[in-house]
PDB file of N, CA and C in Angstrom:
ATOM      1  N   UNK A   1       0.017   0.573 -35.758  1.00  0.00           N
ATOM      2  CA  UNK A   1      -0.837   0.308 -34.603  1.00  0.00           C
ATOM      3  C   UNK A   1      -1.613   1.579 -34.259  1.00  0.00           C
ATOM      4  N   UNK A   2      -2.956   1.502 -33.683  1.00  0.00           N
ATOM      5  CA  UNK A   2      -3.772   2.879 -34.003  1.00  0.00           C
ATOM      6  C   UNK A   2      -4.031   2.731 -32.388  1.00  0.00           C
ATOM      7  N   UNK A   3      -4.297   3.818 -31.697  1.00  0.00           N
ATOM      8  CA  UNK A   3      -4.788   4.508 -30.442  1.00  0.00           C
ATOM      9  C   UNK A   3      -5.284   3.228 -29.511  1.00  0.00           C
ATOM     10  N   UNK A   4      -5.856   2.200 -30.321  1.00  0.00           N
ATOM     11  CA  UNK A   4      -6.538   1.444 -29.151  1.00  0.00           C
ATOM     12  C   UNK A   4      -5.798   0.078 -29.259  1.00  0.00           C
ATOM     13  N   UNK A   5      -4.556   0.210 -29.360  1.00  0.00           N
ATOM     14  CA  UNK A   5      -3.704  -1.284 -28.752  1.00  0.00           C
ATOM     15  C   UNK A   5      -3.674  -1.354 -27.209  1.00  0.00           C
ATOM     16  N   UNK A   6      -3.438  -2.833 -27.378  1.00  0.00           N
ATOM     17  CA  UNK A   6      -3.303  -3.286 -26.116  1.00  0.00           C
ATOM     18  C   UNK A   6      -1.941  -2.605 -25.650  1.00  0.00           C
ATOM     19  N   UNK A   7      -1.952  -2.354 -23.786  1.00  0.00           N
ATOM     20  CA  UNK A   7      -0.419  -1.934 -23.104  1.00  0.00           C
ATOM     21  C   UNK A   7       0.326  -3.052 -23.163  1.00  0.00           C
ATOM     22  N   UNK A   8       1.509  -2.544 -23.308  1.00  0.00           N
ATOM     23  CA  UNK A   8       2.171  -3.123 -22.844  1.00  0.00           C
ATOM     24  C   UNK A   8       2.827  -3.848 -21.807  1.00  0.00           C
ATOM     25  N   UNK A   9       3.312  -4.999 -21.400  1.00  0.00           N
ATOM     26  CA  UNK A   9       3.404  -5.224 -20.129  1.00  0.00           C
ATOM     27  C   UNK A   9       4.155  -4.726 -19.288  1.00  0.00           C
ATOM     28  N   UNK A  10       5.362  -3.449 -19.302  1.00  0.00           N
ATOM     29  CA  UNK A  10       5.813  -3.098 -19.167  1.00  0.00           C
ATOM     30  C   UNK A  10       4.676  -1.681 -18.400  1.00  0.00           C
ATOM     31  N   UNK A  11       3.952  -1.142 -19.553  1.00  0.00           N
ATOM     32  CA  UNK A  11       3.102  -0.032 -19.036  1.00  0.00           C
ATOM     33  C   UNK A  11       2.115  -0.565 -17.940  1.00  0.00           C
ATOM     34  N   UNK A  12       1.711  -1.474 -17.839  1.00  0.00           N
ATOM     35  CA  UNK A  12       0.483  -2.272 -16.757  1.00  0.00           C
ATOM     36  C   UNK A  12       1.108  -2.499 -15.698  1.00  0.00           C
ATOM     37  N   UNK A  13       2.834  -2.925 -15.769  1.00  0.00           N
ATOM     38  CA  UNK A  13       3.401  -2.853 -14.485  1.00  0.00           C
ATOM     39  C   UNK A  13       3.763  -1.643 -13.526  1.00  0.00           C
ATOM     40  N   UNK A  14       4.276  -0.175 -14.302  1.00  0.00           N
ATOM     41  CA  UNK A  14       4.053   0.880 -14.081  1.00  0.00           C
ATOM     42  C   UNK A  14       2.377   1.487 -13.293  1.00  0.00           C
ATOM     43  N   UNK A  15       1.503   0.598 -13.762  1.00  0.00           N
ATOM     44  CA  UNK A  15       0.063   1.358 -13.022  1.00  0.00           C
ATOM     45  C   UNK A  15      -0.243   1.061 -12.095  1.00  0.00           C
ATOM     46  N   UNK A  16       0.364  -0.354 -11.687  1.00  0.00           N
ATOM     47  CA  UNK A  16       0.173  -1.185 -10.588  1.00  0.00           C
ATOM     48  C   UNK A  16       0.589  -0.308  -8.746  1.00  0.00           C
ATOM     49  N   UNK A  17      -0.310  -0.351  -7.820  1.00  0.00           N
ATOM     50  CA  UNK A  17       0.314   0.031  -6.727  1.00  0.00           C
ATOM     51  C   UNK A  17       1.104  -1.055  -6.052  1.00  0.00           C
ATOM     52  N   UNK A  18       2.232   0.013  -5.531  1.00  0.00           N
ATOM     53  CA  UNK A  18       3.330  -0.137  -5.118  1.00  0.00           C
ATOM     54  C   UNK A  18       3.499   0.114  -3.999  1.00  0.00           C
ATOM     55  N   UNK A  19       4.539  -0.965  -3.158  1.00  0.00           N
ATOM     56  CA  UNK A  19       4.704  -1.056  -1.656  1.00  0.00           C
ATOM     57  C   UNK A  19       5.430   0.376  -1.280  1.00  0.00           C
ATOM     58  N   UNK A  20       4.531   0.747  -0.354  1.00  0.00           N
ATOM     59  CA  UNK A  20       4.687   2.334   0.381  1.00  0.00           C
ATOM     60  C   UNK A  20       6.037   2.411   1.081  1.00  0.00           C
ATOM     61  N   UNK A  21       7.139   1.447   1.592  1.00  0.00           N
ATOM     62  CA  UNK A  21       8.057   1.057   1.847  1.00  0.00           C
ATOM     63  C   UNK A  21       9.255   2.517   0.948  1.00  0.00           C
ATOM     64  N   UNK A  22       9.988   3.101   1.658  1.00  0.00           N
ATOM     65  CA  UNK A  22      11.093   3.597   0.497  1.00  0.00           C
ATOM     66  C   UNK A  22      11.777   3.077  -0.118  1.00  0.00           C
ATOM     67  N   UNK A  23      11.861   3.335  -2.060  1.00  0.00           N
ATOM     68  CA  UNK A  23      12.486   2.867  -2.897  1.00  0.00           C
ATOM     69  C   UNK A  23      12.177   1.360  -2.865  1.00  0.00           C
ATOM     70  N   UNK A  24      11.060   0.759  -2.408  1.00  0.00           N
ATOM     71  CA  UNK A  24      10.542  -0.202  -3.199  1.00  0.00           C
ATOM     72  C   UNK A  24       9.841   0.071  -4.396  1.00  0.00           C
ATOM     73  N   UNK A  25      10.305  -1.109  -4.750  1.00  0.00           N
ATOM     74  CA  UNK A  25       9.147  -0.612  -6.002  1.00  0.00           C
ATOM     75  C   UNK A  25       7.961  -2.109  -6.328  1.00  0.00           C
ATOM     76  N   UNK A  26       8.491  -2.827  -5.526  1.00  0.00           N
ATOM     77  CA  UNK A  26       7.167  -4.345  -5.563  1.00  0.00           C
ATOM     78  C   UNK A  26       5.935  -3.739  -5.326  1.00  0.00           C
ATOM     79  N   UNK A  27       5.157  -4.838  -5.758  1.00  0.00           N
ATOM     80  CA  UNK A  27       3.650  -4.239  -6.212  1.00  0.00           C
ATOM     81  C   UNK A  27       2.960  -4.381  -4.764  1.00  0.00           C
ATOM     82  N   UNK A  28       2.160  -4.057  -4.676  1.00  0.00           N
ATOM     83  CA  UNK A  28       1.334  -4.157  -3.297  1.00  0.00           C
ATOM     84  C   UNK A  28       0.692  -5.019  -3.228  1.00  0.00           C
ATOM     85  N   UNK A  29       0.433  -5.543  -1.868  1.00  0.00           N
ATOM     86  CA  UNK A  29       0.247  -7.204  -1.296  1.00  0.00           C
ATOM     87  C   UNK A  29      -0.582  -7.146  -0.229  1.00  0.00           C
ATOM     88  N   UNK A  30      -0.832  -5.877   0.656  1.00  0.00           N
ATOM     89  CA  UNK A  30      -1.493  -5.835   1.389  1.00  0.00           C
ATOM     90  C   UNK A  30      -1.443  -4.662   1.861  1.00  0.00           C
ATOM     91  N   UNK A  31      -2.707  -4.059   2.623  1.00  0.00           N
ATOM     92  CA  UNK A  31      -3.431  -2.732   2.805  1.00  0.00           C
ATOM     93  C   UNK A  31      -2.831  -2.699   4.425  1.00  0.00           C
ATOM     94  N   UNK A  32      -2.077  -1.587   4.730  1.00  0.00           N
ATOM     95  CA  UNK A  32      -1.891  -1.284   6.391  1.00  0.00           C
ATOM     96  C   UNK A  32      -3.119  -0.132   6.536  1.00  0.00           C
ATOM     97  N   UNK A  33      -3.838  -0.142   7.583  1.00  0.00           N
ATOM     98  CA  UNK A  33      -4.794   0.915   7.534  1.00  0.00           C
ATOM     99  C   UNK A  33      -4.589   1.976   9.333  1.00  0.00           C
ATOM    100  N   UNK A  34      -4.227   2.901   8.910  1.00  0.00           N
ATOM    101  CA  UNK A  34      -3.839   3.567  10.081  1.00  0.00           C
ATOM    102  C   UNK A  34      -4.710   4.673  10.361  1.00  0.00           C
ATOM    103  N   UNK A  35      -3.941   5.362  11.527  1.00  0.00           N
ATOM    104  CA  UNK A  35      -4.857   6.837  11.957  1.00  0.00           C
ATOM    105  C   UNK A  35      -3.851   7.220  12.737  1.00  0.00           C
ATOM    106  N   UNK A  36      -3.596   8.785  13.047  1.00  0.00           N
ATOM    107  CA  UNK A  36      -2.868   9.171  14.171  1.00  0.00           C
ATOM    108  C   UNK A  36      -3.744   9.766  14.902  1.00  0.00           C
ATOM    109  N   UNK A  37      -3.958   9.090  16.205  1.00  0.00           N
ATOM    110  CA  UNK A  37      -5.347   9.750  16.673  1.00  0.00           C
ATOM    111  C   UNK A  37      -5.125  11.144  17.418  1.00  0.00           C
ATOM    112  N   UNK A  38      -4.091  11.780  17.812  1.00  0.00           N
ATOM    113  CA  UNK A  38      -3.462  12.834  17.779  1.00  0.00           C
ATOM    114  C   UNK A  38      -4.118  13.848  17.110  1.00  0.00           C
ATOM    115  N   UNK A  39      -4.323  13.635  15.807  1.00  0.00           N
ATOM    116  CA  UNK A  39      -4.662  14.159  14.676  1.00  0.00           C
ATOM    117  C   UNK A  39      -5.648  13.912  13.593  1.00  0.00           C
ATOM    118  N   UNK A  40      -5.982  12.878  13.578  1.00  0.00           N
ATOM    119  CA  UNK A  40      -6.963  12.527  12.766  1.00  0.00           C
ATOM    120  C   UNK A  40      -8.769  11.814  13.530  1.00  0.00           C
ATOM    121  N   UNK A  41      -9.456  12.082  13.402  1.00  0.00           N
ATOM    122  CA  UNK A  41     -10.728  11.663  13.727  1.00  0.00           C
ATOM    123  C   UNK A  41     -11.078  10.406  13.273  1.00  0.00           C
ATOM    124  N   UNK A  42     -11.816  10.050  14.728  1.00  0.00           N
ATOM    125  CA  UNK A  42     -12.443   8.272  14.171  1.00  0.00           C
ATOM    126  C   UNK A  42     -12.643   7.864  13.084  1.00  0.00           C
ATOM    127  N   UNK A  43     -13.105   9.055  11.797  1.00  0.00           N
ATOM    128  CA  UNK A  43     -13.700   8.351  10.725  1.00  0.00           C
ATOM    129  C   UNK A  43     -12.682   8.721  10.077  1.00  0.00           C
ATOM    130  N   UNK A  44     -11.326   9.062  10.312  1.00  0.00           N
ATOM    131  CA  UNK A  44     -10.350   8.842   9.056  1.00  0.00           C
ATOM    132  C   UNK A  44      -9.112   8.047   9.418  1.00  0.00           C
ATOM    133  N   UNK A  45      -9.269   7.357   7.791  1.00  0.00           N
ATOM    134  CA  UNK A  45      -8.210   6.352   8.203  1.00  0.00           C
ATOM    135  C   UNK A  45      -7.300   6.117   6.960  1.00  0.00           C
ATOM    136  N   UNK A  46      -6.236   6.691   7.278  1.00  0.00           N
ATOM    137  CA  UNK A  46      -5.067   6.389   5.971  1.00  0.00           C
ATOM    138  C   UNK A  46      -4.645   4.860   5.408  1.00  0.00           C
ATOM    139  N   UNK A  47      -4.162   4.788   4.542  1.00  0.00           N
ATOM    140  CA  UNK A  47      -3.467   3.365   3.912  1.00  0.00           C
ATOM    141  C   UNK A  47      -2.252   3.372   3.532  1.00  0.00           C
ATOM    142  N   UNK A  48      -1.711   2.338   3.787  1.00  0.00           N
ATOM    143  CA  UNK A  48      -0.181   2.631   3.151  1.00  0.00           C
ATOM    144  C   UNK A  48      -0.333   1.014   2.742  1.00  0.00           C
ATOM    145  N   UNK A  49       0.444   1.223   1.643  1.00  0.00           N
ATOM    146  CA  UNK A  49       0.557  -0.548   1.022  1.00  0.00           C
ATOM    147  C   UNK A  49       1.935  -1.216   1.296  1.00  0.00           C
ATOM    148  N   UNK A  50       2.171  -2.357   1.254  1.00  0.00           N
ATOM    149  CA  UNK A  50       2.742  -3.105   1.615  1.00  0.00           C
ATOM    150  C   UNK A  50       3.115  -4.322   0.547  1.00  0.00           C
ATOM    151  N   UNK A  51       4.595  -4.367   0.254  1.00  0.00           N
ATOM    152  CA  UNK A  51       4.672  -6.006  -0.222  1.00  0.00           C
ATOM    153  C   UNK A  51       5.049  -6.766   0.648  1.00  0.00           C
ATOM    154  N   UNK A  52       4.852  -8.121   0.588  1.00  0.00           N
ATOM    155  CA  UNK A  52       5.199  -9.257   1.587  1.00  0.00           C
ATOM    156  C   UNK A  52       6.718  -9.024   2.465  1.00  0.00           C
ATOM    157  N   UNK A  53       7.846  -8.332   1.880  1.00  0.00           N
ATOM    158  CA  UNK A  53       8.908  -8.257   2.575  1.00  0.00           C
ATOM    159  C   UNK A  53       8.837  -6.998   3.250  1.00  0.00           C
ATOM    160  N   UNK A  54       8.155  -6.083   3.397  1.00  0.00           N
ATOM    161  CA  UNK A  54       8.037  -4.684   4.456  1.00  0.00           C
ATOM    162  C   UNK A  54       6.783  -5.045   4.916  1.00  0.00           C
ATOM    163  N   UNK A  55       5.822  -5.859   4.997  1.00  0.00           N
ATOM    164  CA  UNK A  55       4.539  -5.903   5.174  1.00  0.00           C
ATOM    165  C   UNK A  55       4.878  -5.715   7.142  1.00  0.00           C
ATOM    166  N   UNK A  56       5.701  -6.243   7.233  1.00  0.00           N
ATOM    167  CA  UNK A  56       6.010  -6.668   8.805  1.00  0.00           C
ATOM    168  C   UNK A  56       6.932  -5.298   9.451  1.00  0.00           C
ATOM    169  N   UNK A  57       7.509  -4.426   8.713  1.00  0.00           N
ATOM    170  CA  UNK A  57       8.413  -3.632   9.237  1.00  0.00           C
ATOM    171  C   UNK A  57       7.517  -2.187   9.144  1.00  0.00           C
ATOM    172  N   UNK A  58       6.612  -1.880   8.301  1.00  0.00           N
ATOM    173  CA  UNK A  58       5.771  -0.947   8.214  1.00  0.00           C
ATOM    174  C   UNK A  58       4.678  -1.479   9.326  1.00  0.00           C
ATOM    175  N   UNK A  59       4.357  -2.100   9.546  1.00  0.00           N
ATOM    176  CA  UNK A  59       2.866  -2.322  10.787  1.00  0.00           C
ATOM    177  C   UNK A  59       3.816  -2.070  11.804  1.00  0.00           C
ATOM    178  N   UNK A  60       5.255  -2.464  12.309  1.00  0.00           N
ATOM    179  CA  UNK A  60       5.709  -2.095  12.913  1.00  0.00           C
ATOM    180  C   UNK A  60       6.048  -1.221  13.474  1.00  0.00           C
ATOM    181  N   UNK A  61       6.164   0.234  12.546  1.00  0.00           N
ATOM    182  CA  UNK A  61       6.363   1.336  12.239  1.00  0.00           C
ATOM    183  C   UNK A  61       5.041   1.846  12.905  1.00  0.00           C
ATOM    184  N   UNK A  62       4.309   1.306  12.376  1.00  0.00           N
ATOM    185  CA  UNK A  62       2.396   2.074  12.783  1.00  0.00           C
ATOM    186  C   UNK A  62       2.524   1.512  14.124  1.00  0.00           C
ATOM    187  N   UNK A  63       2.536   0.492  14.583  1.00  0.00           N
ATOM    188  CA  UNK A  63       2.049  -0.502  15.663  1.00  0.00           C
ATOM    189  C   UNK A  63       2.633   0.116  17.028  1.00  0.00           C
ATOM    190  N   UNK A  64       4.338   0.593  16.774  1.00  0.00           N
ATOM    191  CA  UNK A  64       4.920   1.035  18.177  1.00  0.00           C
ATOM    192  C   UNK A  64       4.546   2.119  17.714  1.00  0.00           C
ATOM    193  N   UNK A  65       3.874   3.595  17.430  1.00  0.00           N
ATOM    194  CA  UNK A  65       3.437   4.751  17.711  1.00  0.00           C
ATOM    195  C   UNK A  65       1.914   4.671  17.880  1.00  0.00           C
ATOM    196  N   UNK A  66       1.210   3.279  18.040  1.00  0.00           N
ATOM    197  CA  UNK A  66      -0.389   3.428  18.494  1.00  0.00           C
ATOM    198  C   UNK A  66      -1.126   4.207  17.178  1.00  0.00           C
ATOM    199  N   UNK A  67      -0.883   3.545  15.910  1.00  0.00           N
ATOM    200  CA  UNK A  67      -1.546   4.244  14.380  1.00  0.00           C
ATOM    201  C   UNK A  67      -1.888   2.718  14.247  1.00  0.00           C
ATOM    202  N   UNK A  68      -1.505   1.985  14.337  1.00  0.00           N
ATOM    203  CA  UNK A  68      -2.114   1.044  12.940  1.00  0.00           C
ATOM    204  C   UNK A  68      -3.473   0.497  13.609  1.00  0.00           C
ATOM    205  N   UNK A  69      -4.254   0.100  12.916  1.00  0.00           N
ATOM    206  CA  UNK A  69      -5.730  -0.487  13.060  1.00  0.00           C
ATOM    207  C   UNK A  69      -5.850  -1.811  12.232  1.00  0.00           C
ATOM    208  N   UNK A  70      -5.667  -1.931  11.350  1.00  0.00           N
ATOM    209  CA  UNK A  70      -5.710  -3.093  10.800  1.00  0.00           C
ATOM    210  C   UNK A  70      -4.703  -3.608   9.639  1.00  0.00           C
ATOM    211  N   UNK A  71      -4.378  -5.058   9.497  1.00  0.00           N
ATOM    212  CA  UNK A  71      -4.052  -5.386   7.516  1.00  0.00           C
ATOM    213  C   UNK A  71      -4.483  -6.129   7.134  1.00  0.00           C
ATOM    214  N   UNK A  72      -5.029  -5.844   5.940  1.00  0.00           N
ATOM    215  CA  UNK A  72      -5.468  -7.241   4.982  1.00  0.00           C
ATOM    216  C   UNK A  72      -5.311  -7.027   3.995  1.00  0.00           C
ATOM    217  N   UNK A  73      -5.006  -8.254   2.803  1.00  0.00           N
ATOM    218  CA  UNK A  73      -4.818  -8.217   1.678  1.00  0.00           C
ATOM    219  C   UNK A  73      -5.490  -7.271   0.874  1.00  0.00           C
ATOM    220  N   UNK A  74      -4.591  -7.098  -0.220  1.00  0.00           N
ATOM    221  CA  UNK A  74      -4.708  -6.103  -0.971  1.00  0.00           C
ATOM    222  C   UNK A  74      -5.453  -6.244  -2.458  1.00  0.00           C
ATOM    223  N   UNK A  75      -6.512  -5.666  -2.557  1.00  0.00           N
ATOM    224  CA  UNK A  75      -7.512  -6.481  -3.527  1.00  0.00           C
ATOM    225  C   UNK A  75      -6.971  -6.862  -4.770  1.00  0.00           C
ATOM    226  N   UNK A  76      -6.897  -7.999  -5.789  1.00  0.00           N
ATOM    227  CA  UNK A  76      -6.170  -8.159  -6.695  1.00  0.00           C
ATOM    228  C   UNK A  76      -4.614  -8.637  -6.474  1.00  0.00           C
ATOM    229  N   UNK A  77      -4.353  -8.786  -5.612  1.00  0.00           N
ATOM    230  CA  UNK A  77      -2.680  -9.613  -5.009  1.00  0.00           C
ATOM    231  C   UNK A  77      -2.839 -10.807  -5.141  1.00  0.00           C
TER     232      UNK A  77
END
């Protein structure tokens, strides 16, 4: 097999982003989009990803310290 085979499915699952959650490792499902306004300016806004089972405990996380701004799906989910 020479330089330009196809990955493996194994390697394509490795490239995939992954729920920002600790020691998950599910693929990402949806975009949390935050800011600490403390610290960061109107025009910046972090992301943390999310799979369907932390999707709710991470906005949570953002939501009671006044960071999160928005979620929506995660392009390609």
């Amino acid at each position: 097999m020479g330089p330009f085979t196809a990955a493996s499915s194994a390697d394509s699952l490795e490239d995939q982003p992954r729920c920002s959650a600790k020691a998950c490792v599910a693929a990402a499902e949806f975009q949390l989009h935050w800011r600490n306004p403390g610290i960061h300016s109107q025009a910046r806004t972090k992301v943390w990803l999310a799979c369907s089972d932390h999707r709710a405990t991470l906005g949570e996380f953002l939501s009671s310290r006044g960071f999160l701004i928005g979620i929506e799906p995660y392009p390609g989910a």
